[in-house]
PDB file of N, CA and C in Angstrom:
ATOM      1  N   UNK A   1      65.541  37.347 -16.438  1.00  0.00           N
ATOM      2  CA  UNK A   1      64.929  38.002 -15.313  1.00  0.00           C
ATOM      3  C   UNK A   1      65.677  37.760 -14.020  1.00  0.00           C
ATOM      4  N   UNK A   2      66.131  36.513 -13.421  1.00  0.00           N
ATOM      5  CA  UNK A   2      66.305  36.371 -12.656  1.00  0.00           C
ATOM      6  C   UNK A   2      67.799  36.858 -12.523  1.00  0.00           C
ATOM      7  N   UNK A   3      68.602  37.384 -13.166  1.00  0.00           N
ATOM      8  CA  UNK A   3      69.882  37.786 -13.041  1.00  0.00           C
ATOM      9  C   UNK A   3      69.661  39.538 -12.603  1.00  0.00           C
ATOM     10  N   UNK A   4      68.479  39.904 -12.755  1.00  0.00           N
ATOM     11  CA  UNK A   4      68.860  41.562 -12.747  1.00  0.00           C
ATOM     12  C   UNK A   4      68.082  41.347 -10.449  1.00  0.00           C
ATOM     13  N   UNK A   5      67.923  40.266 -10.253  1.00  0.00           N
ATOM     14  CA  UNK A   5      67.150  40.104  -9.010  1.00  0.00           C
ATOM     15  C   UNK A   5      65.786  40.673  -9.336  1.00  0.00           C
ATOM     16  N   UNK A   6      64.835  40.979 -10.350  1.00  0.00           N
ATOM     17  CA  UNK A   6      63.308  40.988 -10.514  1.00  0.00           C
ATOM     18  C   UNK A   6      62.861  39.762 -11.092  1.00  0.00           C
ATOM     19  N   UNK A   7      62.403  39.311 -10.007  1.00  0.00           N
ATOM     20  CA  UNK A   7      61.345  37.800 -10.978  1.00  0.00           C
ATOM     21  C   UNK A   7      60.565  38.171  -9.654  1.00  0.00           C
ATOM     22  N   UNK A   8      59.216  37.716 -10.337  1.00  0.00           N
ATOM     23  CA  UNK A   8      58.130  37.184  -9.673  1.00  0.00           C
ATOM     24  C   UNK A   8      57.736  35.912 -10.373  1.00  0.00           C
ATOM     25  N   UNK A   9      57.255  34.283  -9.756  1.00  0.00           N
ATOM     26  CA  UNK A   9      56.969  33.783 -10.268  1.00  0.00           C
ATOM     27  C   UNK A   9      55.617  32.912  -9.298  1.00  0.00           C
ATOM     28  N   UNK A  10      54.780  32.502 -10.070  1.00  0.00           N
ATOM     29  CA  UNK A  10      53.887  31.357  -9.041  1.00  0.00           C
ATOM     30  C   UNK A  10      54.262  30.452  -9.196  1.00  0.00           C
ATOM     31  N   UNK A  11      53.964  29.297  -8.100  1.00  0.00           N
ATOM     32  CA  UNK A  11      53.988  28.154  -8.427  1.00  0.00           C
ATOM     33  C   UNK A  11      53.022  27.055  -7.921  1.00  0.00           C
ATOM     34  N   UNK A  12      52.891  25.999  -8.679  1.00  0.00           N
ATOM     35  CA  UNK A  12      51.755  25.264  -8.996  1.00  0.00           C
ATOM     36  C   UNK A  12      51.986  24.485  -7.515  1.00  0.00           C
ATOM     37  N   UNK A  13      50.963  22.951  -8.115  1.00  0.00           N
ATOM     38  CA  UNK A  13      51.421  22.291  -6.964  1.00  0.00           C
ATOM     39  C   UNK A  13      52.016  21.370  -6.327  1.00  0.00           C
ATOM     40  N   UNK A  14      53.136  21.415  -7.148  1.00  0.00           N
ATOM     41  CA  UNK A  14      54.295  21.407  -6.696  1.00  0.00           C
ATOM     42  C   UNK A  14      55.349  22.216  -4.979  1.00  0.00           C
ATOM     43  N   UNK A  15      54.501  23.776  -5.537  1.00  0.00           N
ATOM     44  CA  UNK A  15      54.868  24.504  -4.384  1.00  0.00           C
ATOM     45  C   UNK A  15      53.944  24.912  -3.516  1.00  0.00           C
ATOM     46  N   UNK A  16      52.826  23.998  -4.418  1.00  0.00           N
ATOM     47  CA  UNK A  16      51.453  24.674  -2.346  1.00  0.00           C
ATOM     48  C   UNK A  16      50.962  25.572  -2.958  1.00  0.00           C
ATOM     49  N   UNK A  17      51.156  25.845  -3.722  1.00  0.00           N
ATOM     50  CA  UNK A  17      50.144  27.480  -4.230  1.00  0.00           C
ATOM     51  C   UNK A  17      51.220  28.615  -3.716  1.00  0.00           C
ATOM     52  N   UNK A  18      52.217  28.548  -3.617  1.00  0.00           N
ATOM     53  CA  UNK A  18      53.410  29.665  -3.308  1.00  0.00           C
ATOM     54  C   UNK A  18      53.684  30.738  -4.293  1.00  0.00           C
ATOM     55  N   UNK A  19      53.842  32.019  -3.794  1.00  0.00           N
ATOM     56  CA  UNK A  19      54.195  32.966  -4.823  1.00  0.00           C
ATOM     57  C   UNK A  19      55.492  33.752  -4.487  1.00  0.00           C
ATOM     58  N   UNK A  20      56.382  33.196  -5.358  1.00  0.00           N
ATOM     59  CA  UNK A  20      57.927  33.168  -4.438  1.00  0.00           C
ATOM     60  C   UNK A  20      58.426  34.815  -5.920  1.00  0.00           C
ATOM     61  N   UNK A  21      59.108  36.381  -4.482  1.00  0.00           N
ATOM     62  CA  UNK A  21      58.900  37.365  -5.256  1.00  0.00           C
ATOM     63  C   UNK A  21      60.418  37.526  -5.186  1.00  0.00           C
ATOM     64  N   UNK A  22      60.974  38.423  -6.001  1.00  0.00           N
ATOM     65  CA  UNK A  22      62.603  38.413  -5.625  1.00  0.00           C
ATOM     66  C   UNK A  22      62.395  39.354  -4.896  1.00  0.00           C
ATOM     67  N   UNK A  23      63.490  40.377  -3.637  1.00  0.00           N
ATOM     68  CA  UNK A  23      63.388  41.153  -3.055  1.00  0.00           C
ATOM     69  C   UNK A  23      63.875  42.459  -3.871  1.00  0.00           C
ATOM     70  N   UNK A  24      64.591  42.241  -5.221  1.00  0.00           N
ATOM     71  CA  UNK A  24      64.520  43.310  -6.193  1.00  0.00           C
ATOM     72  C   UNK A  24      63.334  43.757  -6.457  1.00  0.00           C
ATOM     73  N   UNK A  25      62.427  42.751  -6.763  1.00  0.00           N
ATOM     74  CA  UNK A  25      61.296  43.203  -7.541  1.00  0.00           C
ATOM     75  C   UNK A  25      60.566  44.169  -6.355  1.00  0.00           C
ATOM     76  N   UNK A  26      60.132  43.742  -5.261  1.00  0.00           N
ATOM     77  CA  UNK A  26      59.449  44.097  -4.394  1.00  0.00           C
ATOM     78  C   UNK A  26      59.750  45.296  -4.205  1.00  0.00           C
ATOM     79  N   UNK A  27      61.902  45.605  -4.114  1.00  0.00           N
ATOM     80  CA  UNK A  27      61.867  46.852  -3.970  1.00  0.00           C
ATOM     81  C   UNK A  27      62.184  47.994  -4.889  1.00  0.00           C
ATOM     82  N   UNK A  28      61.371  47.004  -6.024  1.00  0.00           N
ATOM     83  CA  UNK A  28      61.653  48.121  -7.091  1.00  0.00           C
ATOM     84  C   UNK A  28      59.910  48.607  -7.233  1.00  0.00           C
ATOM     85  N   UNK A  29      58.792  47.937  -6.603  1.00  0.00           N
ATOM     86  CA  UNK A  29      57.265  48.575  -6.678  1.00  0.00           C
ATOM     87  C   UNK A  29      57.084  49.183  -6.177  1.00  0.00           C
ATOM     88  N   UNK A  30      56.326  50.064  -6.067  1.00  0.00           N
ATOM     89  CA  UNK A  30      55.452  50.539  -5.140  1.00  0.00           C
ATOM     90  C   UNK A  30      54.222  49.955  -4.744  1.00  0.00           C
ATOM     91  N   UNK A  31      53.642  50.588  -3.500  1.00  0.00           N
ATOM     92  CA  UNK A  31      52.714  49.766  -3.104  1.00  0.00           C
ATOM     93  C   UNK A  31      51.423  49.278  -3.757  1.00  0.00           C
ATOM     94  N   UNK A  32      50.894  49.885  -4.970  1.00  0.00           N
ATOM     95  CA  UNK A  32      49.871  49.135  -5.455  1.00  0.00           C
ATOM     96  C   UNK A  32      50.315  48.808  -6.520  1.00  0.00           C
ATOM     97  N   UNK A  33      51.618  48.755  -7.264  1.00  0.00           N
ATOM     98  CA  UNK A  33      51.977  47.682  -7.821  1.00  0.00           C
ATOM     99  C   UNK A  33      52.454  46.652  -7.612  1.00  0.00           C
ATOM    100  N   UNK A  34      52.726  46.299  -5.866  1.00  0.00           N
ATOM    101  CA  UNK A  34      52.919  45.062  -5.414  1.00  0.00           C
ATOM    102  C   UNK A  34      51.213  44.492  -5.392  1.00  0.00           C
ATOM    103  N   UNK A  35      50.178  45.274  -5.310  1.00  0.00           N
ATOM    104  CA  UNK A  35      49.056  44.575  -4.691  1.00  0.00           C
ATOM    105  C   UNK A  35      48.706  44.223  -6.759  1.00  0.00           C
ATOM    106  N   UNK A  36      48.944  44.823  -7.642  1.00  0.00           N
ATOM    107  CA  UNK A  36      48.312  44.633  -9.195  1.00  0.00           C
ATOM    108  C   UNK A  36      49.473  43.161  -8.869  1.00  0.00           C
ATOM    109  N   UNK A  37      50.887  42.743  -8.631  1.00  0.00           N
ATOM    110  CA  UNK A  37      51.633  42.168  -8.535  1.00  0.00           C
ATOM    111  C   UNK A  37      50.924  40.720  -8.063  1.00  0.00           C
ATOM    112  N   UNK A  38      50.343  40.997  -7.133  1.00  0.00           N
ATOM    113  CA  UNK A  38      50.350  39.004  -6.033  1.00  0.00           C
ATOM    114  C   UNK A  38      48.702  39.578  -6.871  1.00  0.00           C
ATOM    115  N   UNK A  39      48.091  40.064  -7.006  1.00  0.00           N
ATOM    116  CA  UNK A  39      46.857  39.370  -7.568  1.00  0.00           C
ATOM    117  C   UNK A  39      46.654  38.907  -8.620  1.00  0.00           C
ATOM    118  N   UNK A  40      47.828  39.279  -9.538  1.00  0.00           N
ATOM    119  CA  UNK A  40      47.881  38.617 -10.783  1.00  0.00           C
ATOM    120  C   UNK A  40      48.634  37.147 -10.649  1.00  0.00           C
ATOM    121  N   UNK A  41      49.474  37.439  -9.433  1.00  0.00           N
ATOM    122  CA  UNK A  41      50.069  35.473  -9.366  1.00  0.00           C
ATOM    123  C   UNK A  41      49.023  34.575  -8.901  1.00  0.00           C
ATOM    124  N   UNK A  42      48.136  35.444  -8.337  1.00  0.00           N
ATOM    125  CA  UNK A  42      46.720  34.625  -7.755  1.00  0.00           C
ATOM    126  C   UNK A  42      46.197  34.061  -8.159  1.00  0.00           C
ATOM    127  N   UNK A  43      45.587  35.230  -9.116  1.00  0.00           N
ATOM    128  CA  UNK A  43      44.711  34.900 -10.722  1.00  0.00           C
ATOM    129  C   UNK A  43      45.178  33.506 -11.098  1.00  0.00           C
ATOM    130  N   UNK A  44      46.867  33.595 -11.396  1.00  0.00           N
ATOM    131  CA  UNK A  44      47.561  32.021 -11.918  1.00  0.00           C
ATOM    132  C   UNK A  44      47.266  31.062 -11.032  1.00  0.00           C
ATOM    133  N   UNK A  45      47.234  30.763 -10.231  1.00  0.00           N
ATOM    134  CA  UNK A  45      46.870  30.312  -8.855  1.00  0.00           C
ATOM    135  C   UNK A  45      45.458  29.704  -8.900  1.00  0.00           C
ATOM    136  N   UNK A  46      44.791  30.302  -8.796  1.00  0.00           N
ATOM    137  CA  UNK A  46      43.511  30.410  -9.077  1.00  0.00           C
ATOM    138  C   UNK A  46      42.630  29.747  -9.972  1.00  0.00           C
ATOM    139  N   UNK A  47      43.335  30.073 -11.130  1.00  0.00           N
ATOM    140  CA  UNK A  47      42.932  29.470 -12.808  1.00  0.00           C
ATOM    141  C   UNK A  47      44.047  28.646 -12.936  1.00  0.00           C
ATOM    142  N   UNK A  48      44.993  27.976 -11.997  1.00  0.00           N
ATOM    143  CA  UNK A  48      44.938  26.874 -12.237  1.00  0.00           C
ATOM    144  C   UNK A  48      46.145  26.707 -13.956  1.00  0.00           C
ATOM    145  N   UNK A  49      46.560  28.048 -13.899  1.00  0.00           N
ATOM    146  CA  UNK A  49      47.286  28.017 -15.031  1.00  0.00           C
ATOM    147  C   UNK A  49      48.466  27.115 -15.594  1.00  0.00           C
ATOM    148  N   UNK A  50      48.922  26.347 -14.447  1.00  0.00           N
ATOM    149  CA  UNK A  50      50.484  25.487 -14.528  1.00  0.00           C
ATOM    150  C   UNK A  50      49.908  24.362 -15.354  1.00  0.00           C
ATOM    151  N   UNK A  51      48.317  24.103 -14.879  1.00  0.00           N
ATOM    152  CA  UNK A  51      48.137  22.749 -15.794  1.00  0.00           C
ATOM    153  C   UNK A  51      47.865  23.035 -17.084  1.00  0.00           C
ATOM    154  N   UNK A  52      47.833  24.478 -17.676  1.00  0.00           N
ATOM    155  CA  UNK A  52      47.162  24.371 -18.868  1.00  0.00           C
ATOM    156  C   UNK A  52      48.646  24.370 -19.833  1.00  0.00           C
ATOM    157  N   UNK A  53      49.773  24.894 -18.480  1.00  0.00           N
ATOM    158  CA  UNK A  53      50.907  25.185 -19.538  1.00  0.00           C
ATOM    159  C   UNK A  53      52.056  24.049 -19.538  1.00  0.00           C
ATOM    160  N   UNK A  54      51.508  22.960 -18.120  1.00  0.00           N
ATOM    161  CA  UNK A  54      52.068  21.619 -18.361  1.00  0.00           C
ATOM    162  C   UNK A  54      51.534  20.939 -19.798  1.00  0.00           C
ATOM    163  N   UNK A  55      50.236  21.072 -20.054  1.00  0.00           N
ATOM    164  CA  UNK A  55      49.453  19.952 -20.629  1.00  0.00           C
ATOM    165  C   UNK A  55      50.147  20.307 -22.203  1.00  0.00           C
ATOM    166  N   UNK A  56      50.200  21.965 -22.064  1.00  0.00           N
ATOM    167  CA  UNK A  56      50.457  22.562 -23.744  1.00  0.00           C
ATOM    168  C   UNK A  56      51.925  21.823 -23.790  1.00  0.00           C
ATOM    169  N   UNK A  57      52.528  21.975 -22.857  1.00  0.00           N
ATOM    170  CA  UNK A  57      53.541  21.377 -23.018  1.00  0.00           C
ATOM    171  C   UNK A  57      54.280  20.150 -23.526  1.00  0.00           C
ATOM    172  N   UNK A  58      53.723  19.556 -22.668  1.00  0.00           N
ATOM    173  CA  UNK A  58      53.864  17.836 -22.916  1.00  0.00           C
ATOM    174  C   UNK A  58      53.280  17.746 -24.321  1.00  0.00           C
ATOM    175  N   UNK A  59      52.260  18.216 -24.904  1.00  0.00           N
ATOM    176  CA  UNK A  59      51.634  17.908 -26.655  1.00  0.00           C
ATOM    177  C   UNK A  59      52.361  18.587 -27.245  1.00  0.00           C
ATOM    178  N   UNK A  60      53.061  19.173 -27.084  1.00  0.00           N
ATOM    179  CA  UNK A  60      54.174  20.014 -28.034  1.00  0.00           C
ATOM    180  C   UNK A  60      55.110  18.949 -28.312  1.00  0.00           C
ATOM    181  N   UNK A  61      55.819  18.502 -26.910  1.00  0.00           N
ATOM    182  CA  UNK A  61      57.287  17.700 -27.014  1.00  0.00           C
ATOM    183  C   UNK A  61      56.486  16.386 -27.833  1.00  0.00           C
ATOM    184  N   UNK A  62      55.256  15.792 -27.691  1.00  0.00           N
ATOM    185  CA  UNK A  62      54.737  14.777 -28.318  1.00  0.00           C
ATOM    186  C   UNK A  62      54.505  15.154 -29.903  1.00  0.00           C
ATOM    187  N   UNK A  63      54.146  16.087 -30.419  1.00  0.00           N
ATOM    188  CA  UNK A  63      53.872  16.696 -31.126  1.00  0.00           C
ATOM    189  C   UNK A  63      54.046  17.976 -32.078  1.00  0.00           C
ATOM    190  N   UNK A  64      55.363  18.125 -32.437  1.00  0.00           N
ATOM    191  CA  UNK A  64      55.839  19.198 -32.606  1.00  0.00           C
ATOM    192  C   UNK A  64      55.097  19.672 -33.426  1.00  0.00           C
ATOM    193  N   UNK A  65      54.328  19.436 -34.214  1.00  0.00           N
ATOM    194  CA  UNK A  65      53.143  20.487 -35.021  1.00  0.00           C
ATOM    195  C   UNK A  65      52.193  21.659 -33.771  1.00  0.00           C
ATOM    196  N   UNK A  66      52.082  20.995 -32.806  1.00  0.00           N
ATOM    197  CA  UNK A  66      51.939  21.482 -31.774  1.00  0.00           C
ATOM    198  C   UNK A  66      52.528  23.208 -31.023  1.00  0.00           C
ATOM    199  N   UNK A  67      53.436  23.090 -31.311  1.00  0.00           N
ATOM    200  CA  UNK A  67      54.348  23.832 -30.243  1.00  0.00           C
ATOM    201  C   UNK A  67      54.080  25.059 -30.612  1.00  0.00           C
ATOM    202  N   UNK A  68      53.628  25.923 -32.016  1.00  0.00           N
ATOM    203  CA  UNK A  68      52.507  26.891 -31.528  1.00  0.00           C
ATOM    204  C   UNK A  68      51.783  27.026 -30.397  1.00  0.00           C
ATOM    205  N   UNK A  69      51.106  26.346 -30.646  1.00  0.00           N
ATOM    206  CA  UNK A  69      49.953  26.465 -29.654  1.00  0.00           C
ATOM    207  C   UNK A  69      50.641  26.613 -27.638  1.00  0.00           C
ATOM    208  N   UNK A  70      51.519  26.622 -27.664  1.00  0.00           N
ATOM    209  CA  UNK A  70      52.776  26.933 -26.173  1.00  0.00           C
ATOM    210  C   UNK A  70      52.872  28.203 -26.585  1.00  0.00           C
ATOM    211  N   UNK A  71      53.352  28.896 -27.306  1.00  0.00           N
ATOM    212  CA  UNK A  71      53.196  30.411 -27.291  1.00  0.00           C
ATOM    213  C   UNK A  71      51.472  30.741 -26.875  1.00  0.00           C
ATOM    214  N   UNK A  72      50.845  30.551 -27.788  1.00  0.00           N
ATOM    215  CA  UNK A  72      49.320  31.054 -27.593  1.00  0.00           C
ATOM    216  C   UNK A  72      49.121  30.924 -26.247  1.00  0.00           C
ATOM    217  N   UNK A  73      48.992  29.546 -25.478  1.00  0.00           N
ATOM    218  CA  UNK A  73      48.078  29.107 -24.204  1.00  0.00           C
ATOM    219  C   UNK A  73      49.062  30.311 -23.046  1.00  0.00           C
ATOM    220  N   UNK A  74      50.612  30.431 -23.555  1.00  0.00           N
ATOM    221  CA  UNK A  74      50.867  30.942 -22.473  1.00  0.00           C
ATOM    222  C   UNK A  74      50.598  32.500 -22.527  1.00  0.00           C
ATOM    223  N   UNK A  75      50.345  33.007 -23.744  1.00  0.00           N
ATOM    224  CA  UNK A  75      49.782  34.439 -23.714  1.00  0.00           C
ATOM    225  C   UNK A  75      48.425  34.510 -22.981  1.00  0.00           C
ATOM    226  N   UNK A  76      47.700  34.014 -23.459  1.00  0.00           N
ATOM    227  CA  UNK A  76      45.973  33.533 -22.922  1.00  0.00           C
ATOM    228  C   UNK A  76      46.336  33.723 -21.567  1.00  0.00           C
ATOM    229  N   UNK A  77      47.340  32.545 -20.724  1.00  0.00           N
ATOM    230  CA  UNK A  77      47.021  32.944 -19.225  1.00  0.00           C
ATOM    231  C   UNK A  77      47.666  34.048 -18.764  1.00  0.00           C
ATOM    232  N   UNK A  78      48.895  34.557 -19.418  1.00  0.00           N
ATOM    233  CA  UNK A  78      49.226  36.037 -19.330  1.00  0.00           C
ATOM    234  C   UNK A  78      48.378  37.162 -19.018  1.00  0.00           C
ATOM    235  N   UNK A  79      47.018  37.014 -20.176  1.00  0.00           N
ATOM    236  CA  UNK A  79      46.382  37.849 -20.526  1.00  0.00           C
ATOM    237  C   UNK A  79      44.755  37.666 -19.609  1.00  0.00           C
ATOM    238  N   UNK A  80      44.456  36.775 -18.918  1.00  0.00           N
ATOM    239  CA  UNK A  80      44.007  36.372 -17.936  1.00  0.00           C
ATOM    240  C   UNK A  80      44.271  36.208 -16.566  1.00  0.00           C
ATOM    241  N   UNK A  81      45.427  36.229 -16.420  1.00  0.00           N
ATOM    242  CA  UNK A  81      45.494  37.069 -15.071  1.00  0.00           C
ATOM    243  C   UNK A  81      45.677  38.418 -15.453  1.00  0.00           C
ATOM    244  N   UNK A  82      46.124  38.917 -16.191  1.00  0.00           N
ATOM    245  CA  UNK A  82      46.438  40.386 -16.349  1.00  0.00           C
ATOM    246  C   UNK A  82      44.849  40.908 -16.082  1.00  0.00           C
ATOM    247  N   UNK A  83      43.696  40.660 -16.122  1.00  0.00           N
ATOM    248  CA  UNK A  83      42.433  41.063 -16.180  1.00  0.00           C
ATOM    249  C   UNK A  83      41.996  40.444 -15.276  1.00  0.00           C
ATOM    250  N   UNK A  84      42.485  39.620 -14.291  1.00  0.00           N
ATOM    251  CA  UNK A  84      42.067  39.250 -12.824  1.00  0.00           C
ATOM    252  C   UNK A  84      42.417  40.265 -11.958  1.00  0.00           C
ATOM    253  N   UNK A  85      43.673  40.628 -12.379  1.00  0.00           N
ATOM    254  CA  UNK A  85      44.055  41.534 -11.273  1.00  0.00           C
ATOM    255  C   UNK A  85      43.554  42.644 -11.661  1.00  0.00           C
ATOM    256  N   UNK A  86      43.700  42.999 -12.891  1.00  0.00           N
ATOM    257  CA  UNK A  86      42.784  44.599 -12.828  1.00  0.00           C
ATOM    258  C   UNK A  86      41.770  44.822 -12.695  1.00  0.00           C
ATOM    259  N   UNK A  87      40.619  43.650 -12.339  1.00  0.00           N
ATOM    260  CA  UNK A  87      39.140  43.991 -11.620  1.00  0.00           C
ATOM    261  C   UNK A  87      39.784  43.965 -10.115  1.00  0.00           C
ATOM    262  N   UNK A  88      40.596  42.839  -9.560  1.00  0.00           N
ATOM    263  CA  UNK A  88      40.758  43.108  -8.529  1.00  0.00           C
ATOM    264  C   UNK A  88      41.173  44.044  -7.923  1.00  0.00           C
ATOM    265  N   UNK A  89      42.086  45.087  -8.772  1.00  0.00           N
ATOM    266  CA  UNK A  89      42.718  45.922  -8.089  1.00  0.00           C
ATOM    267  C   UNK A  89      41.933  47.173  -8.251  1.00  0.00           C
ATOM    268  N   UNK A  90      41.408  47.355  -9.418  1.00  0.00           N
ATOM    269  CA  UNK A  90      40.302  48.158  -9.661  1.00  0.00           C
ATOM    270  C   UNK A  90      40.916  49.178 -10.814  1.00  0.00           C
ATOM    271  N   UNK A  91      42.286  48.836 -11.178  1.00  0.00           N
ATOM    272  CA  UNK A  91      42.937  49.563 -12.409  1.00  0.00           C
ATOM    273  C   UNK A  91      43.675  48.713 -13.461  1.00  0.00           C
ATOM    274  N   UNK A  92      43.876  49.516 -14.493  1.00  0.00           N
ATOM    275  CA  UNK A  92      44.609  48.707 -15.460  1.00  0.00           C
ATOM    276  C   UNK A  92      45.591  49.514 -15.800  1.00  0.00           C
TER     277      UNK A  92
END
């Protein structure tokens, strides 16, 4: 992602609750797909998602029977903000 200049990413807190966008991405949206855009980094934000994908994390590297379950948790919050932002935005 980050080579074509489109990333959007959040970050935990580490970064303050920051939602750092590339200026590709931005100027590759339009305007209410920038707003479906930051409400879905929100959503992550919000729900708090970095800890669920630190925690999957760390039990994976402890646990390699584990490391399924790092695909799953990170679809789940994929798929949870993806449905934060589309009540918020009011489309899907």
């Amino acid at each position: 992602r980050g080579r074509s200049g489109r990333e959007a990413r959040g970050g935990g807190a580490r970064d303050h609750g920051r939602v750092v966008v590339s200026t590709g991405m931005l100027a590759g949206l339009a305007s209410a797909e920038r707003r479906a855009l930051f409400a879905h980094e929100r959503a992550h934000l919000a729900g708090r998602h970095h800890r669920y994908l630190l925690t999957v994390h760390l039990a994976a590297r402890a646990n390699p029977f584990l490391r399924p379950l790092r695909t799953a948790v990170s679809y789940t919050a994929e798929r949870w903000a993806d449905e934060e932002a589309a009540a918020e935005v009011g489309s899907r």
